[in-house]
N, C-alpha and C. Protein backbone atom coordinates (compact mmCIF):
# COMPACT_ATOMS: atom_id res chain seq x y z
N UNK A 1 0.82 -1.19 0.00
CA UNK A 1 0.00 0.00 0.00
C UNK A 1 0.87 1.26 0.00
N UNK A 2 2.18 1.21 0.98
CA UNK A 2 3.10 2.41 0.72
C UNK A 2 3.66 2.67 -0.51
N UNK A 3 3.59 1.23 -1.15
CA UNK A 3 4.50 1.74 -2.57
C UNK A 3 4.04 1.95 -3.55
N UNK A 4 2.77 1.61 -3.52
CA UNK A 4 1.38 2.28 -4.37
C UNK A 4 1.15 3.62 -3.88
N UNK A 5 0.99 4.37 -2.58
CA UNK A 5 0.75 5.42 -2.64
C UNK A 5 2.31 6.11 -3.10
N UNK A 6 3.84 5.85 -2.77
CA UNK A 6 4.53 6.92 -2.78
C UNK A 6 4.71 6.62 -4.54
N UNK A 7 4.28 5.64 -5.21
CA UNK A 7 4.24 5.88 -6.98
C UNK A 7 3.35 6.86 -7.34
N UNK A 8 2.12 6.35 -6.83
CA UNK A 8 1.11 7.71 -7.10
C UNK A 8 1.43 9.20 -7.18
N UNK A 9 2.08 9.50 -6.18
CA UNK A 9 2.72 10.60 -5.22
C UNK A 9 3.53 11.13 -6.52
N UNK A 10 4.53 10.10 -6.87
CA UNK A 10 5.57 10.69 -7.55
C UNK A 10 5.19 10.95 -8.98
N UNK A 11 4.14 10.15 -9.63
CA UNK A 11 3.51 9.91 -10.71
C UNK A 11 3.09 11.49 -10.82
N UNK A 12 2.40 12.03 -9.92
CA UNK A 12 1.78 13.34 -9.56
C UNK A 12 2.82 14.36 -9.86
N UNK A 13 4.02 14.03 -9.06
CA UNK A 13 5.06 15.15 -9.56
C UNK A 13 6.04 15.29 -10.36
N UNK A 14 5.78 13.97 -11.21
CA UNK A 14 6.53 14.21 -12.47
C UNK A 14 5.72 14.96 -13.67
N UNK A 15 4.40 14.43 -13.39
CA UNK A 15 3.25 15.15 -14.03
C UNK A 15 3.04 16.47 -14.05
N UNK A 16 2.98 17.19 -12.77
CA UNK A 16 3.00 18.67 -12.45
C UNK A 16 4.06 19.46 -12.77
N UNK A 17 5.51 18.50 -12.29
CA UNK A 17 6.61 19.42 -12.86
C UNK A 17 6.40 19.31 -14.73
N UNK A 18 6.27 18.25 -15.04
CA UNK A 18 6.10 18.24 -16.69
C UNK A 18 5.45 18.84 -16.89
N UNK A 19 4.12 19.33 -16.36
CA UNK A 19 3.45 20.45 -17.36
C UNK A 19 4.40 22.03 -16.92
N UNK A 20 5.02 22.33 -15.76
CA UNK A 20 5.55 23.31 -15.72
C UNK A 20 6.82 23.71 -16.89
N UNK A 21 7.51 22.47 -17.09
CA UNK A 21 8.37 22.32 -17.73
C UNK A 21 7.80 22.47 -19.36
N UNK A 22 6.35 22.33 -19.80
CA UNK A 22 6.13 22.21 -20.81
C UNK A 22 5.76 23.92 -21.28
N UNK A 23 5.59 24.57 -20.60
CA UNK A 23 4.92 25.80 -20.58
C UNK A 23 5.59 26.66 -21.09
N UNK A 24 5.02 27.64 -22.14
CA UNK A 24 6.48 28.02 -23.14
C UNK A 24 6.75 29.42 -22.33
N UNK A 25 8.05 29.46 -21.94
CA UNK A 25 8.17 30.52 -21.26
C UNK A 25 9.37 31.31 -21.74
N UNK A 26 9.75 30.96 -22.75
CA UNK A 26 10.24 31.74 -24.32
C UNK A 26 9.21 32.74 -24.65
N UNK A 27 9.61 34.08 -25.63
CA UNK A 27 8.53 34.39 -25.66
C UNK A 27 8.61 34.14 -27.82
N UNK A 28 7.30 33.72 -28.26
CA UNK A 28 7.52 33.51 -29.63
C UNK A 28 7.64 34.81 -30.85
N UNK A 29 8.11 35.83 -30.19
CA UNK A 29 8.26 36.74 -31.18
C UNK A 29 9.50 37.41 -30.55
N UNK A 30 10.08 38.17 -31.44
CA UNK A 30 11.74 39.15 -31.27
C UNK A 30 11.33 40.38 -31.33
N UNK A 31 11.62 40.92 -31.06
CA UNK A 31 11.77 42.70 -31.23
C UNK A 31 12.87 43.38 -31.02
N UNK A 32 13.34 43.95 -32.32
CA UNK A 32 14.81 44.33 -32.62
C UNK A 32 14.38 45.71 -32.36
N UNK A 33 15.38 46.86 -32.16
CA UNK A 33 15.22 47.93 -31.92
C UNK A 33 16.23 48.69 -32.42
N UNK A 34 16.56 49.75 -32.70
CA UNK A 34 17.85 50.50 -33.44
C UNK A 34 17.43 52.00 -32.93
N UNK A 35 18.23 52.52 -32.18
CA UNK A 35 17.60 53.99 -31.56
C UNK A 35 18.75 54.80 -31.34
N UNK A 36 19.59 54.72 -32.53
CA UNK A 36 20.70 55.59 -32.75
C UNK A 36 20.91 56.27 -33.91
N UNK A 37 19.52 55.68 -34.76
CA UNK A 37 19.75 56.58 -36.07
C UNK A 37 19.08 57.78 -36.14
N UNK A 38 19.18 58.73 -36.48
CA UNK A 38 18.80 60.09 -37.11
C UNK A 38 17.65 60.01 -38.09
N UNK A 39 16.78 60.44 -38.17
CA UNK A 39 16.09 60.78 -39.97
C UNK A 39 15.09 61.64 -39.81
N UNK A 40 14.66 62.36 -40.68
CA UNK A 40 13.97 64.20 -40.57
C UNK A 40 14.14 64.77 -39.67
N UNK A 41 15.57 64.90 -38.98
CA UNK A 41 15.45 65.82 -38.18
C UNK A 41 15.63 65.32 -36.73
N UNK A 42 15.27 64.07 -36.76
CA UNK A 42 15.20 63.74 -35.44
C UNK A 42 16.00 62.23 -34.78
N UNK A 43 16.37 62.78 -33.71
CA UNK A 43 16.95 61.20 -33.29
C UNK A 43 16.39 60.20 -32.21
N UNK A 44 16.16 59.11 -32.85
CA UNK A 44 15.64 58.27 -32.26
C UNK A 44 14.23 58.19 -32.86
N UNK A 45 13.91 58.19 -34.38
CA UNK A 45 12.41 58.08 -34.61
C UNK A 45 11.47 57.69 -34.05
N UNK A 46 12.09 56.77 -33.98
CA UNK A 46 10.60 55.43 -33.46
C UNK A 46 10.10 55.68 -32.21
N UNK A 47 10.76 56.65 -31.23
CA UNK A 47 10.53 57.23 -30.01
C UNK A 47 9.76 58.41 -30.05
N UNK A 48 10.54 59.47 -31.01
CA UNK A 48 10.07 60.67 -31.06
C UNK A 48 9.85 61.53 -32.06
N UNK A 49 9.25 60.34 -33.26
CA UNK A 49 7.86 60.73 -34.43
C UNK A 49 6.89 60.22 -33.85
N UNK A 50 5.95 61.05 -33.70
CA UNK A 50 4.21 60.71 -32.98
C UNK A 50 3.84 59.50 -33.96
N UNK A 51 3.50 59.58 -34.95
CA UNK A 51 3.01 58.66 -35.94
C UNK A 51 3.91 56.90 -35.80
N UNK A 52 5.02 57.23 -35.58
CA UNK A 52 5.75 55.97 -35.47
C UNK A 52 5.87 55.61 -34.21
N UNK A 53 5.93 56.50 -33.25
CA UNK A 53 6.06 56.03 -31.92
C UNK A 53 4.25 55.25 -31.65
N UNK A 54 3.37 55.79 -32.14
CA UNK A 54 1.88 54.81 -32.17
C UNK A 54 2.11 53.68 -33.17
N UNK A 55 2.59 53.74 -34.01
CA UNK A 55 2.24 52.63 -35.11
C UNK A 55 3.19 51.04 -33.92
N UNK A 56 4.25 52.01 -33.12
CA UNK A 56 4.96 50.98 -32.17
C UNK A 56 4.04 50.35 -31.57
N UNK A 57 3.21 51.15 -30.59
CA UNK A 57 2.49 50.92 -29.28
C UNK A 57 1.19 49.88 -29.83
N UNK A 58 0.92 50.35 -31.38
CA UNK A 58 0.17 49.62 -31.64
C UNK A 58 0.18 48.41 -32.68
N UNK A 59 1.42 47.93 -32.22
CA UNK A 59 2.03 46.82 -33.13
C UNK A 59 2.55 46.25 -31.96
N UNK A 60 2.01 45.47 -31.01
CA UNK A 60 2.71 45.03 -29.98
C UNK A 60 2.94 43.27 -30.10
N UNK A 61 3.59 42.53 -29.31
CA UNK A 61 3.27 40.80 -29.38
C UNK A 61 2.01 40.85 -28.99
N UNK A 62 1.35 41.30 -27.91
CA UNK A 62 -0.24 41.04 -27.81
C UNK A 62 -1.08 41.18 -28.93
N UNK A 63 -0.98 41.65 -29.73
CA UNK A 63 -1.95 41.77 -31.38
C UNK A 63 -0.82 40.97 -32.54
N UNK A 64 0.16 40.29 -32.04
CA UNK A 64 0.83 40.00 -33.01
C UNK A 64 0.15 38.83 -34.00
N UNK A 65 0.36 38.56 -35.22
CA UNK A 65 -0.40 37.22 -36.32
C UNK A 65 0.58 37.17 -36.83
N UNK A 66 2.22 36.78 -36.26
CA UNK A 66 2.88 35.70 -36.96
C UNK A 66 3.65 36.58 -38.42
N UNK A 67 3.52 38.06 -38.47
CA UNK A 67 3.54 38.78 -39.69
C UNK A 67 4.78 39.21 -39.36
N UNK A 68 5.67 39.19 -40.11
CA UNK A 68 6.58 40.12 -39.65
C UNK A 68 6.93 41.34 -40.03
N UNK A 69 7.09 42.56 -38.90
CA UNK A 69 7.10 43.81 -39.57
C UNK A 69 7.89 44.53 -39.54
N UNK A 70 8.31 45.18 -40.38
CA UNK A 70 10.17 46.16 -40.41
C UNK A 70 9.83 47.41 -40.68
N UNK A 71 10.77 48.03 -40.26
CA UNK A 71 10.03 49.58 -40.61
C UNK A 71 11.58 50.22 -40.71
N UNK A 72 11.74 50.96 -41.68
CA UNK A 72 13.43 50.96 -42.08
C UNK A 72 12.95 52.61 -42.90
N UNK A 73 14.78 53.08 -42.63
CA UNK A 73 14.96 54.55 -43.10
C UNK A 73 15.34 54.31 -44.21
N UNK A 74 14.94 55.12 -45.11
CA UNK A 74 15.54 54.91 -46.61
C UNK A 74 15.78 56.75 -46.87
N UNK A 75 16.90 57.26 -47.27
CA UNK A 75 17.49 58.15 -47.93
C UNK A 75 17.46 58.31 -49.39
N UNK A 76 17.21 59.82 -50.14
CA UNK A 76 17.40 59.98 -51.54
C UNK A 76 18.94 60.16 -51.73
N UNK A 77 19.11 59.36 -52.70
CA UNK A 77 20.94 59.34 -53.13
C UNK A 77 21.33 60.52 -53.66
N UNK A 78 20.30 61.64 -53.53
CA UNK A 78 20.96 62.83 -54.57
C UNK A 78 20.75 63.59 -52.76
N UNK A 79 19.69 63.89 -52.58
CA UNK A 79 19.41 65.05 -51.54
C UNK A 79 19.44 64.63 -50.21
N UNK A 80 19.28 63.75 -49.81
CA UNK A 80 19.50 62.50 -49.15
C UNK A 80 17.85 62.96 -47.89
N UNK A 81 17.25 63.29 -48.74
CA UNK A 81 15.93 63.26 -48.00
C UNK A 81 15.19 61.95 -47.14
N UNK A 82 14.75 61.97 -46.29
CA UNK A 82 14.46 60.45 -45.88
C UNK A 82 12.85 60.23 -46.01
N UNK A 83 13.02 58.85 -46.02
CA UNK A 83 11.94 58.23 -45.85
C UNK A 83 11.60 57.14 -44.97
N UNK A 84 10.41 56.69 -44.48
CA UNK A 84 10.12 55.20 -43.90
C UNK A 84 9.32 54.75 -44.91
N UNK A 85 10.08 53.29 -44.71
CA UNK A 85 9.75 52.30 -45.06
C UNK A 85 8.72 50.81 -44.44
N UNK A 86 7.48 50.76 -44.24
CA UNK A 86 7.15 50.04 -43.42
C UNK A 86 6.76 48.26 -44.70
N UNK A 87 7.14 47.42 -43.94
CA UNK A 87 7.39 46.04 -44.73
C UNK A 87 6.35 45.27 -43.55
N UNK A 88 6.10 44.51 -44.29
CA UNK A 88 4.75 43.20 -43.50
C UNK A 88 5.56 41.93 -44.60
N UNK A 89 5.89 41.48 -43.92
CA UNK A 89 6.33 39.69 -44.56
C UNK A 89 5.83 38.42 -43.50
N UNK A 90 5.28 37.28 -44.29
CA UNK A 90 4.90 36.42 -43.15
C UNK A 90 5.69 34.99 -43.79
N UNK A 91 6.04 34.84 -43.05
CA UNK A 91 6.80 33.48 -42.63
C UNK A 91 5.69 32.07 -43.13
N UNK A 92 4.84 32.00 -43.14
CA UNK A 92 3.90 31.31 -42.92
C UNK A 92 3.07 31.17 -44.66
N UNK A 93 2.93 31.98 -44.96
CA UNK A 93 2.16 32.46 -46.24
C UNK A 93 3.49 32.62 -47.03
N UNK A 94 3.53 31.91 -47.84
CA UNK A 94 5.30 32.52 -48.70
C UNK A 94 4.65 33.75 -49.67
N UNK A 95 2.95 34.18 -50.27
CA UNK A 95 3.28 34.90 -51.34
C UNK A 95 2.40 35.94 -50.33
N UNK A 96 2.64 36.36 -48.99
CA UNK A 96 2.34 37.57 -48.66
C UNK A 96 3.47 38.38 -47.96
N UNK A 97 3.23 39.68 -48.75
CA UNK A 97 4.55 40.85 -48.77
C UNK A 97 3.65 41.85 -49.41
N UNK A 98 3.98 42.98 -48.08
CA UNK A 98 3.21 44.42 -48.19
C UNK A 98 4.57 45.36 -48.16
N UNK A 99 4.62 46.67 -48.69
CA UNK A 99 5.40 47.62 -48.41
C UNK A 99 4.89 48.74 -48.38
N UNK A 100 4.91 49.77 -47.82
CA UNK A 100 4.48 50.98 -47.90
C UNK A 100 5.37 52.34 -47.42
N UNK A 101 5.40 53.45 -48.11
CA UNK A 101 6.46 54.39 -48.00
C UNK A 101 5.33 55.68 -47.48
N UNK A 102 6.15 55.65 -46.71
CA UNK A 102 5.63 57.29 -45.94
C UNK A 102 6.93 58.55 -45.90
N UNK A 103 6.26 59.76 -45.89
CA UNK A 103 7.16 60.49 -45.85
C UNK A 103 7.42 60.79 -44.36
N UNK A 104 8.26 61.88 -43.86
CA UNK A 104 8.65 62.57 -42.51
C UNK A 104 6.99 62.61 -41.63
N UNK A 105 6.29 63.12 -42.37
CA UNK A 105 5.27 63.32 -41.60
C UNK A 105 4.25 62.35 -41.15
N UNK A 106 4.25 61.05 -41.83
CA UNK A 106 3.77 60.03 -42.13
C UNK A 106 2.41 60.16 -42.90
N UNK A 107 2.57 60.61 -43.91
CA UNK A 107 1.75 60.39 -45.36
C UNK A 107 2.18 59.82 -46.12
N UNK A 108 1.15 58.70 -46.52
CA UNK A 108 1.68 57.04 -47.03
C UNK A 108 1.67 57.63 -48.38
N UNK A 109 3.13 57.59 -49.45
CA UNK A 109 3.38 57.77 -50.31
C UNK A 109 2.80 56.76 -51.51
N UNK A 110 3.01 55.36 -51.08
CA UNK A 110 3.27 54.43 -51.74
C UNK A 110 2.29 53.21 -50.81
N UNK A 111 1.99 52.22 -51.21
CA UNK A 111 1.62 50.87 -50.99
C UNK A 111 1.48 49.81 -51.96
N UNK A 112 2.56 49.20 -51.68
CA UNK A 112 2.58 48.10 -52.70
C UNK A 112 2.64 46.42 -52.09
N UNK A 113 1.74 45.59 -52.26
CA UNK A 113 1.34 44.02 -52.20
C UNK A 113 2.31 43.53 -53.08
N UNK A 114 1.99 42.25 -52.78
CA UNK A 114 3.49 41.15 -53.35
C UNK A 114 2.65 41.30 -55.25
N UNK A 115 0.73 41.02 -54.91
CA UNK A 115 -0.04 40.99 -56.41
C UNK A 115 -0.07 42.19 -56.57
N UNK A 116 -0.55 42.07 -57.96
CA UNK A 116 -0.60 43.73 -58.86
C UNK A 116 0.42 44.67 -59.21
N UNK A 117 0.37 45.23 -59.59
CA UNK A 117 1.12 46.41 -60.63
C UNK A 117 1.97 47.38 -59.82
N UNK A 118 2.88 47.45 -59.56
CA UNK A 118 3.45 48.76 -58.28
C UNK A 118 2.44 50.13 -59.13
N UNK A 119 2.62 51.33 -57.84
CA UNK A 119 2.20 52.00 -57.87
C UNK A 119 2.97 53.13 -59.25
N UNK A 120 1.79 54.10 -59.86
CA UNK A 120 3.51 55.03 -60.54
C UNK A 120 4.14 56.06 -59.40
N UNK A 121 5.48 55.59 -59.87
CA UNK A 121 6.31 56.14 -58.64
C UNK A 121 7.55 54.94 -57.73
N UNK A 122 6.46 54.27 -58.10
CA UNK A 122 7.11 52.79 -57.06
C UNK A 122 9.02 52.52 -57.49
N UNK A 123 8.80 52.01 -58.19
CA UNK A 123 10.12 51.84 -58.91
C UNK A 123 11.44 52.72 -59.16
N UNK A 124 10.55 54.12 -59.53
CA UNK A 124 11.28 54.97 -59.29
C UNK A 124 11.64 55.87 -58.26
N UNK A 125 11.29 55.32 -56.75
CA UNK A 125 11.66 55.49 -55.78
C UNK A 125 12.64 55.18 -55.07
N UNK A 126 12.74 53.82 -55.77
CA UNK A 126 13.49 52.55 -55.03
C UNK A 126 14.94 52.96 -55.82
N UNK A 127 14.64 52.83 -56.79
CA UNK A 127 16.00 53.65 -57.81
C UNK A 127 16.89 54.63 -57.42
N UNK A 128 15.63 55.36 -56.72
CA UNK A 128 16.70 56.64 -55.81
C UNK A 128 17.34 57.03 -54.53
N UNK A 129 16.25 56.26 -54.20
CA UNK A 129 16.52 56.05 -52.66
C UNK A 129 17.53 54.73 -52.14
N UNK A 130 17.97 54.91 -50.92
CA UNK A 130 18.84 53.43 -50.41
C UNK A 130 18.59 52.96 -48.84
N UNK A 131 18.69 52.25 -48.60
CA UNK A 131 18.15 52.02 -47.06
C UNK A 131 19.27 52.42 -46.31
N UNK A 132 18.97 53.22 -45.09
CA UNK A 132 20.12 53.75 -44.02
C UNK A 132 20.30 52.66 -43.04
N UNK A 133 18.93 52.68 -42.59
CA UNK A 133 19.00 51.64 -41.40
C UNK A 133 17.45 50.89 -41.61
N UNK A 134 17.80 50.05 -40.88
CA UNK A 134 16.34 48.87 -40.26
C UNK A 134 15.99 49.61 -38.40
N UNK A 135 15.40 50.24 -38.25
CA UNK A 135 14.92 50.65 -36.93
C UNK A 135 14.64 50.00 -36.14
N UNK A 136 13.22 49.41 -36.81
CA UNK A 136 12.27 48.56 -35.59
C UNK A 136 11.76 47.12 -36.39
N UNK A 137 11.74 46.09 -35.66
CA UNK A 137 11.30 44.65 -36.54
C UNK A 137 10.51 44.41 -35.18
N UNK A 138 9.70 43.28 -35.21
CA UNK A 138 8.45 42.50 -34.64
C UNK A 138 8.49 41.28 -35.48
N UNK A 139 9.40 40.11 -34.99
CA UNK A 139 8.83 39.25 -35.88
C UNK A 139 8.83 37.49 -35.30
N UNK A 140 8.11 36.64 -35.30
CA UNK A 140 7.73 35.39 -34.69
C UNK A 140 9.93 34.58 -34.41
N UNK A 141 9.80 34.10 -33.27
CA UNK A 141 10.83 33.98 -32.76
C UNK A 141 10.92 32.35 -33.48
């Protein structure tokens, strides 16, 4: 009877520790950060552009779907004016890929899907412009 109950017993706490042990306490997404670059003016965008510092707050792992999202400075090669770049790629879906270009103020220049025709302009943006930095990413770990 003792060695039936202390199996039981232990049966119990290999069980309990195994589900503790099973419990993902990783977290499944990354968040890269870059808060040393400069662009319109200001340092540290992603902090202190209103528009990007929300698009942060509201791009968090709690609303995350597995998408991954980049949001990167891109410069004109002649004037070296900047731009953001915001990217949606999913890991999961191979033919979904969004891009969209905003200027300083965040007025979406551009939006272009992986389907359909780029925008006019599209191409010849990319032509002129070059990426400075990658800022901010969100993406499944």
């Amino acid at each position: 009877m003792k060695i039936r109950n202390v199996v039981l017993i232990l049966m119990c706490l290999v069980t309990f520790s195994g589900m503790e042990s099973c419990s993902d306490s990783t977290p499944n997404y990354i968040i890269t950060e870059n808060r040393t670059v400069s662009a319109c003016g200001v340092v540290d965008p992603l902090y202190y552009v209103d528009w990007l510092s929300e698009f942060r707050k509201n791009h968090t792992p709690a609303n995350f779907t597995s998408v991954t999202i980049t949001i990167s400075i891109y410069a004109n090669k002649t004037t070296r004016e900047n731009h953001y770049v915001i990217s949606y790629s999913s890991s999961e879906v191979v033919e979904y890929s969004n891009q969209e270009v905003y200027d300083c103020s965040g007025t979406k220049l551009f939006s272009k899907a992986i389907e359909g025709q780029a925008p006019a302009g599209w191409n010849e943006f990319f032509a002129a412009n070059e990426i400075v930095a990658t800022i901010w990413e969100l993406k499944k770990n």
